[in-house]
Protein backbone atom coordinates (compact mmCIF):
# COMPACT_ATOMS: atom_id res chain seq x y z
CA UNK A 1 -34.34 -8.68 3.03
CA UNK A 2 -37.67 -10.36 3.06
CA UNK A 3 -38.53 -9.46 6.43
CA UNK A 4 -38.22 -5.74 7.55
CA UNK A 5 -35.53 -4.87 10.15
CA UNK A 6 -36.63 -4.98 13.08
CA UNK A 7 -34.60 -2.32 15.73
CA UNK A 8 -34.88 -2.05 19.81
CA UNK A 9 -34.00 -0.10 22.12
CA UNK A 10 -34.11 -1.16 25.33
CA UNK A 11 -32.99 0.13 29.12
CA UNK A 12 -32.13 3.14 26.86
CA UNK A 13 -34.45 5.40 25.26
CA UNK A 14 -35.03 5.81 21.48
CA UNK A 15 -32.43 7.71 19.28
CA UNK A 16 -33.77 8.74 16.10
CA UNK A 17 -29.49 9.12 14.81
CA UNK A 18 -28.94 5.70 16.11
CA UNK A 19 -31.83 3.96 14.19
CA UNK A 20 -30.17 5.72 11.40
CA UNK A 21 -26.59 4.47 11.90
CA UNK A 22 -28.05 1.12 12.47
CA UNK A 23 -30.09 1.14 9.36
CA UNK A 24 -26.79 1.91 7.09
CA UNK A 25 -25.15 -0.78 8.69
CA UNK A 26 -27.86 -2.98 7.78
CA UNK A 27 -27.56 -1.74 3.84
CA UNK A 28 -23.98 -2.10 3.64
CA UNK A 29 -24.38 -5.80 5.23
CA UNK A 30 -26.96 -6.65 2.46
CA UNK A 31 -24.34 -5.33 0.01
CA UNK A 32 -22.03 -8.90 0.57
CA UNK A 33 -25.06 -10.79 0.35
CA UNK A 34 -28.58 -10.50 -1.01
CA UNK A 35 -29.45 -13.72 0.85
CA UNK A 36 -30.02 -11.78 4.54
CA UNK A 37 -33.80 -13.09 5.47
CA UNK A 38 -34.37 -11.10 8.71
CA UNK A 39 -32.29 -8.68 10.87
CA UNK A 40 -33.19 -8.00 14.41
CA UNK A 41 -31.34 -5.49 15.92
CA UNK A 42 -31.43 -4.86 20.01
CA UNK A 43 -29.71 -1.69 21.69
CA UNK A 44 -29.46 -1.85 25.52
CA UNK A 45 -27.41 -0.07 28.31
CA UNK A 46 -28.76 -2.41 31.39
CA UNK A 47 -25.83 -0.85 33.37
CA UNK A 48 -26.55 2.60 33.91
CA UNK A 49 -23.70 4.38 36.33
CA UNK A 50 -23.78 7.83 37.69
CA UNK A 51 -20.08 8.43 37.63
CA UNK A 52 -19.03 6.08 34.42
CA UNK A 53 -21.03 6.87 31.04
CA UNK A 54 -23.23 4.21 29.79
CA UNK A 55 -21.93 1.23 28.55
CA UNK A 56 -23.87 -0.33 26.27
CA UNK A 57 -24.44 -3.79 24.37
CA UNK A 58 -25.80 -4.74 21.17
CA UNK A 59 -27.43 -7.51 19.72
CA UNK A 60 -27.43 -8.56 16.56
CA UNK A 61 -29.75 -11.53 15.20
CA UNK A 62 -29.46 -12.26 11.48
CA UNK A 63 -31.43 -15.15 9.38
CA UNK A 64 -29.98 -16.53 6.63
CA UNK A 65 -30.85 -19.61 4.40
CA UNK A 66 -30.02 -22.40 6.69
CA UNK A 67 -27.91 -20.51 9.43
CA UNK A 68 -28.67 -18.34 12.31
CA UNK A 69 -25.90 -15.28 12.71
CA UNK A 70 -26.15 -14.22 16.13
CA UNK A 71 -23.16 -11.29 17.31
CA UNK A 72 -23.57 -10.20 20.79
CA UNK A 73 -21.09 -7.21 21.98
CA UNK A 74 -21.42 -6.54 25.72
CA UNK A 75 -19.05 -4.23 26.95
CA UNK A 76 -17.77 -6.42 29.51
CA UNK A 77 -15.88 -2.95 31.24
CA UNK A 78 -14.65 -2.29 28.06
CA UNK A 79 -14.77 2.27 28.12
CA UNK A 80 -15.19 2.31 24.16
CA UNK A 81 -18.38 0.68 24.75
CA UNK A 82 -19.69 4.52 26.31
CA UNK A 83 -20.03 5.41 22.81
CA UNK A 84 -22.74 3.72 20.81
CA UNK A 85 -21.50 4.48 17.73
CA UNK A 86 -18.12 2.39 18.67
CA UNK A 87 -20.21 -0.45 20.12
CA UNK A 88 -22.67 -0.67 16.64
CA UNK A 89 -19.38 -0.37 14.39
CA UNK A 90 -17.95 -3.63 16.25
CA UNK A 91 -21.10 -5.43 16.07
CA UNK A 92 -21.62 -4.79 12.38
CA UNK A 93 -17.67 -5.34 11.45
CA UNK A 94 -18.17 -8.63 13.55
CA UNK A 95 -21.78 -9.44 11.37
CA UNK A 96 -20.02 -8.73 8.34
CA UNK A 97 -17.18 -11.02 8.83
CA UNK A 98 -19.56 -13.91 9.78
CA UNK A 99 -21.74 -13.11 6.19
CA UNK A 100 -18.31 -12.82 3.77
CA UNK A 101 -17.58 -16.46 5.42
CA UNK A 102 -20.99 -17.62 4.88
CA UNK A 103 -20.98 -16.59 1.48
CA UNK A 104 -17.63 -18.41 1.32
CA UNK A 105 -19.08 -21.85 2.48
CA UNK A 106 -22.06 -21.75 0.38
CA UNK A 107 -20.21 -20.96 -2.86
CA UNK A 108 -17.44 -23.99 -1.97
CA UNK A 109 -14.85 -21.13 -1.61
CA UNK A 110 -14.05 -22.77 1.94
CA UNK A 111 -11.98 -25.68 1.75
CA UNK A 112 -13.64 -28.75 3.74
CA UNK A 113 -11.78 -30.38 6.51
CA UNK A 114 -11.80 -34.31 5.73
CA UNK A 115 -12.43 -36.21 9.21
CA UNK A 116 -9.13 -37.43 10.06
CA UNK A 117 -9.01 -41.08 11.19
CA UNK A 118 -6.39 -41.70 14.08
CA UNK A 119 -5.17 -45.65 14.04
């Protein structure tokens, strides 16, 4: 990566095991492709409850050459979301996905869709 990762935590304060999680994530992502140019990663929980755990939401922003990989998982009432570690392990699986198909494009793996001309 030529930028350094970049990690926030915000509405939720700073877990040192977290930062950790989130930097393997970042190494296995750079394992499909050597071409990641920044990775900004953003923890929040900006609905705290009393009676519910946490739910919290990350945000992923990843720079590659000539594309902008953006993954936001909100929790959106979804329980699993109480546990960080589920919510970062969705975020990444959905980051990796979007990096193995932009891989795919850039190599010509992905076949193009000709425009189709209705008469």
């Amino acid at each position: 990566m030529q930028s350094p990762l970049q990690i926030v935590f915000r509405d939720v304060d700073h877990s040192d095991a977290v930062e950790a999680r989130i930097r393997e994530k970042v190494e296995m992502l750079e394992k499909h492709s050597d071409k990641i140019v920044s990775c900004r990663v953003t923890v929040s929980a900006p609905h705290k409850s009393k009676t519910k755990g946490n739910m919290y939401d990350i945000r992923l922003d990843i720079s590659m050459p000539g594309e902008e990989i953006v993954v936001n998982k909100t929790h959106n009432d979804d329980h699993s979301h109480e546990d960080v570690y589920v919510t970062l392990r969705d975020a990444f699986d959905a980051a990796r996905r979007q990096i193995k198909e932009w891989v795919q494009r850039n190599r010509g793996e992905v076949k193009q869709h000709d425009d189709v001309v209705v008469d």
